[in-house]
Every structure is written in structure tokens, then in C-alpha cells.
Protein backbone atom coordinates (compact mmCIF):
# COMPACT_ATOMS: atom_id res chain seq x y z
CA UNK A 1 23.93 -8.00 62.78
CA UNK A 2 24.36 -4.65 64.35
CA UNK A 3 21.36 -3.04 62.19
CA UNK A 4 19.10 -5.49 64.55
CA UNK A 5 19.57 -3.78 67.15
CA UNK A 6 18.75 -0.33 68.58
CA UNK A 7 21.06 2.31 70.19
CA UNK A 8 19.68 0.93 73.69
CA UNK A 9 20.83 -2.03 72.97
CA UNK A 10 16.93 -3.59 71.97
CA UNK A 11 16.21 -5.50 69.10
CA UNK A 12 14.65 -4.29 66.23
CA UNK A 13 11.54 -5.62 65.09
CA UNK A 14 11.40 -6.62 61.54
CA UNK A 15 8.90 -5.22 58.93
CA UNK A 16 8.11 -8.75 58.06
CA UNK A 17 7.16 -9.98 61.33
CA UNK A 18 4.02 -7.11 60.94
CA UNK A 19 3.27 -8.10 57.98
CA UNK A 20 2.76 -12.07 58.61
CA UNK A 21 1.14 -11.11 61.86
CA UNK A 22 -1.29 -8.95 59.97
CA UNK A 23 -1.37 -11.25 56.85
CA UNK A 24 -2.55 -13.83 59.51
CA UNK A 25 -5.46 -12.08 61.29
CA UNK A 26 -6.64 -10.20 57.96
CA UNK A 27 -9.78 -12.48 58.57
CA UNK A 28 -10.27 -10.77 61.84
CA UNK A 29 -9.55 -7.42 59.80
CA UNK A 30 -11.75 -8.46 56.85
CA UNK A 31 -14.66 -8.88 59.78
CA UNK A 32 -14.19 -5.82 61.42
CA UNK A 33 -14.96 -3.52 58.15
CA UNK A 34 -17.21 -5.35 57.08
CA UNK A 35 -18.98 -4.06 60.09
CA UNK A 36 -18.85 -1.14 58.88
CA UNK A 37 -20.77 -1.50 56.23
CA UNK A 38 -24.34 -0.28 57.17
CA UNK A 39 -26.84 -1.58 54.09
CA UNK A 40 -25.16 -4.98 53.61
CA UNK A 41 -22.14 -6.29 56.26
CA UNK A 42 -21.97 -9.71 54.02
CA UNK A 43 -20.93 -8.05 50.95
CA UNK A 44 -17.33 -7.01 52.06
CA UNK A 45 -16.94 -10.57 53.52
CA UNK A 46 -18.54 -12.14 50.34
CA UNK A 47 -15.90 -10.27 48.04
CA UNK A 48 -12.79 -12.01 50.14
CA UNK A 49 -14.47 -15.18 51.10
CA UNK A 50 -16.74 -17.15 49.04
CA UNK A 51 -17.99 -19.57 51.68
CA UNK A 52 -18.79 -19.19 54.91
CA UNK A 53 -16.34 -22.17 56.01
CA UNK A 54 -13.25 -20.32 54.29
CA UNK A 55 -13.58 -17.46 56.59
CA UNK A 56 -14.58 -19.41 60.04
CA UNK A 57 -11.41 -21.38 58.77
CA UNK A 58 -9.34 -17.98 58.50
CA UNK A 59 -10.45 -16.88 62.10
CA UNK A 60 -9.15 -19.90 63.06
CA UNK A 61 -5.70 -19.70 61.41
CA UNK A 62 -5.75 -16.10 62.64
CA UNK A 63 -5.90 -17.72 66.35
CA UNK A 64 -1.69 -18.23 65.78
CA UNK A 65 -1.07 -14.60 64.83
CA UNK A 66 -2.91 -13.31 67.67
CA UNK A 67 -1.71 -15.23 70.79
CA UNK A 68 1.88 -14.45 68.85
CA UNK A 69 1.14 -10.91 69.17
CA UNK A 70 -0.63 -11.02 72.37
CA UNK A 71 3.22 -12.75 73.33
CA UNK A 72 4.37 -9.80 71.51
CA UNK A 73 2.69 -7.27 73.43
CA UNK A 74 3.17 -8.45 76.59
CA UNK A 75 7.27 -8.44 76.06
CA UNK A 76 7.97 -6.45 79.03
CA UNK A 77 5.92 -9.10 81.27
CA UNK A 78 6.94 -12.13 80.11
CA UNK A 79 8.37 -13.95 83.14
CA UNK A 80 6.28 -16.90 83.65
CA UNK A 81 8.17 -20.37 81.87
CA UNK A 82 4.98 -21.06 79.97
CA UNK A 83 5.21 -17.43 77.90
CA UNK A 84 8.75 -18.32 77.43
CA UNK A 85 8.14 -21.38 75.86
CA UNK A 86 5.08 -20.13 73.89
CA UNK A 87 7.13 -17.24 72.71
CA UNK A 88 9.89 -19.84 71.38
CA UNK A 89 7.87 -22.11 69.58
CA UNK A 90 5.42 -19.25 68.25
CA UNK A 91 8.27 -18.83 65.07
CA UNK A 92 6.65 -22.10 64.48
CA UNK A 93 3.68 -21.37 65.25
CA UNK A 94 3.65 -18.53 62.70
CA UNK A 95 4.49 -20.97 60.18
CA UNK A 96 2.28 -23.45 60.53
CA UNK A 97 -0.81 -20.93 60.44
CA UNK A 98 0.77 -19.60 57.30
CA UNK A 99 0.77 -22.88 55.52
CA UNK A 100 -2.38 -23.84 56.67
CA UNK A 101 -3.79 -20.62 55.71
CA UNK A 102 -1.88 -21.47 52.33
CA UNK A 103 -3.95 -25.19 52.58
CA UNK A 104 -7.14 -23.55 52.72
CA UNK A 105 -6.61 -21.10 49.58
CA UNK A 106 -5.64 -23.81 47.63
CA UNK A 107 -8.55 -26.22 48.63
CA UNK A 108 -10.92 -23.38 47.99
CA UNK A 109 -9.31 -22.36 44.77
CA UNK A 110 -9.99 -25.81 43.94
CA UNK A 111 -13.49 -25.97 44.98
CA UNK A 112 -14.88 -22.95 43.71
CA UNK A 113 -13.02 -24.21 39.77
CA UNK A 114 -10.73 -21.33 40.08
CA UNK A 115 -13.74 -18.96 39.58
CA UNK A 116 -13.42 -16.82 42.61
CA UNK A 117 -13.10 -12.21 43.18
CA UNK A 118 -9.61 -11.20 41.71
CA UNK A 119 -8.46 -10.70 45.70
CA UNK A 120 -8.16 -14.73 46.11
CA UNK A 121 -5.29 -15.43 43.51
CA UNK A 122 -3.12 -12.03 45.12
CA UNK A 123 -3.76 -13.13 48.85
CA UNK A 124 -2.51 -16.48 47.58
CA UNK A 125 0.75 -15.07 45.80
CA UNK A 126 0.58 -12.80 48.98
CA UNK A 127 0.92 -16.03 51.16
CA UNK A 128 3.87 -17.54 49.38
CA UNK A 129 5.77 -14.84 49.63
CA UNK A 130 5.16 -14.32 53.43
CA UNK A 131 6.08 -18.15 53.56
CA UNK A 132 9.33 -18.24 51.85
CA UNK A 133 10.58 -14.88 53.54
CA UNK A 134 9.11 -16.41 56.57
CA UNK A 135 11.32 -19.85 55.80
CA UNK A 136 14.42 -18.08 54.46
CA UNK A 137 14.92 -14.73 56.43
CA UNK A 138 17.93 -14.65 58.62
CA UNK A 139 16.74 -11.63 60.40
CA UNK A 140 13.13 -13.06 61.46
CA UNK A 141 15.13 -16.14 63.12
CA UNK A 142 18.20 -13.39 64.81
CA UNK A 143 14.83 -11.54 66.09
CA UNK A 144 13.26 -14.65 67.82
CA UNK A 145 16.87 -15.60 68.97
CA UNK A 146 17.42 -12.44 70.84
CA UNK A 147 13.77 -10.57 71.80
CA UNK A 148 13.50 -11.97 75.38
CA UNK A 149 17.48 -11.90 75.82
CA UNK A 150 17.40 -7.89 74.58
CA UNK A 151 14.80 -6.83 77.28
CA UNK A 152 16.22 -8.70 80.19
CA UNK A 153 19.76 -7.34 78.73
CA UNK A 154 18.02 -3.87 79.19
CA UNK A 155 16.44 -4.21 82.31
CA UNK A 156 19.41 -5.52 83.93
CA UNK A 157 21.71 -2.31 82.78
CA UNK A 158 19.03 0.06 83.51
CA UNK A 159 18.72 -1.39 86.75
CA UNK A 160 22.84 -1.02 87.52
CA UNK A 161 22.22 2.54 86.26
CA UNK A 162 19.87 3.32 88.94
């Protein structure tokens, strides 16, 4: 319990938390490099996504890891009720774009007869392991417990301190 927390008295974030957030909005990633590439921008997009609809759908799922990290981000701000709430239900939120994004494999999995780049089947194994840690670590739910209680904890004792 201590180990979440730094010597300031701030919660730790958890490796895991990056990872689903970036597991999340690879399709934003995914778009980005392929942007990159000069002769042919489709190709790098081709080699993760076979259809067009399985990536639109992954920028769509990737909606829930941004606005959680956008939440993220903006820790020091968050005053308003509305962020508050958002930032409690985004643990949900999380998990509901990871089993949808989990949904969508499948399906296209399905569709395409299991013939698909060898990236599909380890982004799906990928995405069940990011679900169960996401479902059965103790330390992801202590960090959503205490993020907005550690900075107004903080701000309160630096403010006695001045």
C-alpha cells in the first residue's frame, strides 16, 4: 500500500494504466506513422487493419483512452464536478473500450476466416491480458481510489507550508 505512493505523499501511477491507455489509442498511433510513410501511407495501416471499418472502429474505441488521459493530464485542474465524475467512472470507461476493442478483433478475426497479418492474433492476446490485469489488479483500482484525494492532500499541505 505504501509502494503507491510517493515520498510527497502522491500516488504513483501504475505501469499498466500506460499501457491500456496506449493499447487503447494504438489506432491513433497506427495513423500517425503511417503518415510517415512517403510512397504508400495505406500500407502501414493495411498491415494492422484489414478493413477500413476495423480501424474507423479502433479510432472510435480509442475516443475512451483519450478523454481518460486528457482527465489524466489535466489532474492538477480538475475542480469542476463534471471532471470529477468523468474521472470516476473513466476506470469503467477504460474497460468498456477494452472489451469492445476485444469485440471488434474477434468479429474481424471471424470475418476475414482467421486469415489476417501475424500482428492481429498478438494484439488480440495483447488485449486479454490488458483486460484481465485491468479486471483483477488491486493497484489500478487503489490508484483510481486515491488520484484526486493525493493532489488535493498535497495542495492542502503545501499550502499550510507556505
Amino acid at each position: 500500500m505504501f509502494s503507491d505512493f510517493d515520498l510527497e505523499g502522491r500516488v504513483k501511477v501504475p505501469l499498466g494504466y500506460y499501457l491500456v491507455t496506449l493499447y487503447l489509442m494504438r489506432g491513433y498511433f497506427i495513423w500517425l506513422m503511417s503518415l510517415t510513410h512517403r510512397k504508400d501511407p495505406s500500407l502501414i495501416l493495411s498491415l494492422i487493419y484489414p478493413d477500413s471499418r476495423t480501424f474507423i472502429s479502433a479510432l472510435f474505441i480509442g475516443v475512451s483512452g483519450l478523454l481518460v488521459y486528457v482527465l489524466f493530464l489535466s489532474k492538477a485542474r480538475i475542480w469542476d464536478r463534471t471532471e470529477r465524475m468523468l474521472w470516476k467512472a473513466s476506470f469503467l470507461l477504460l474497460l468498456t473500450g477494452l472489451l469492445a476493442d476485444l469485440t471488434v478483433q474477434i468479429h474481424s478475426l471471424i470475418v476475414n476466416k482467421f486469415v489476417v497479418h501475424w500482428s492481429a492474433p498478438v494484439i488480440l492476446l495483447t488485449g486479454i491480458y490488458l483486460s484481465w490485469y485491468w479486471v483483477s489488479s488491486k493497484k489500478i483500482k487503489r490508484f483510481f481510489n486515491h488520484w484526486l484525494a493525493s493532489e488535493t492532500e498535497v495542495t492542502g499541505s503545501q499550502r499550510k507550508q507556505k
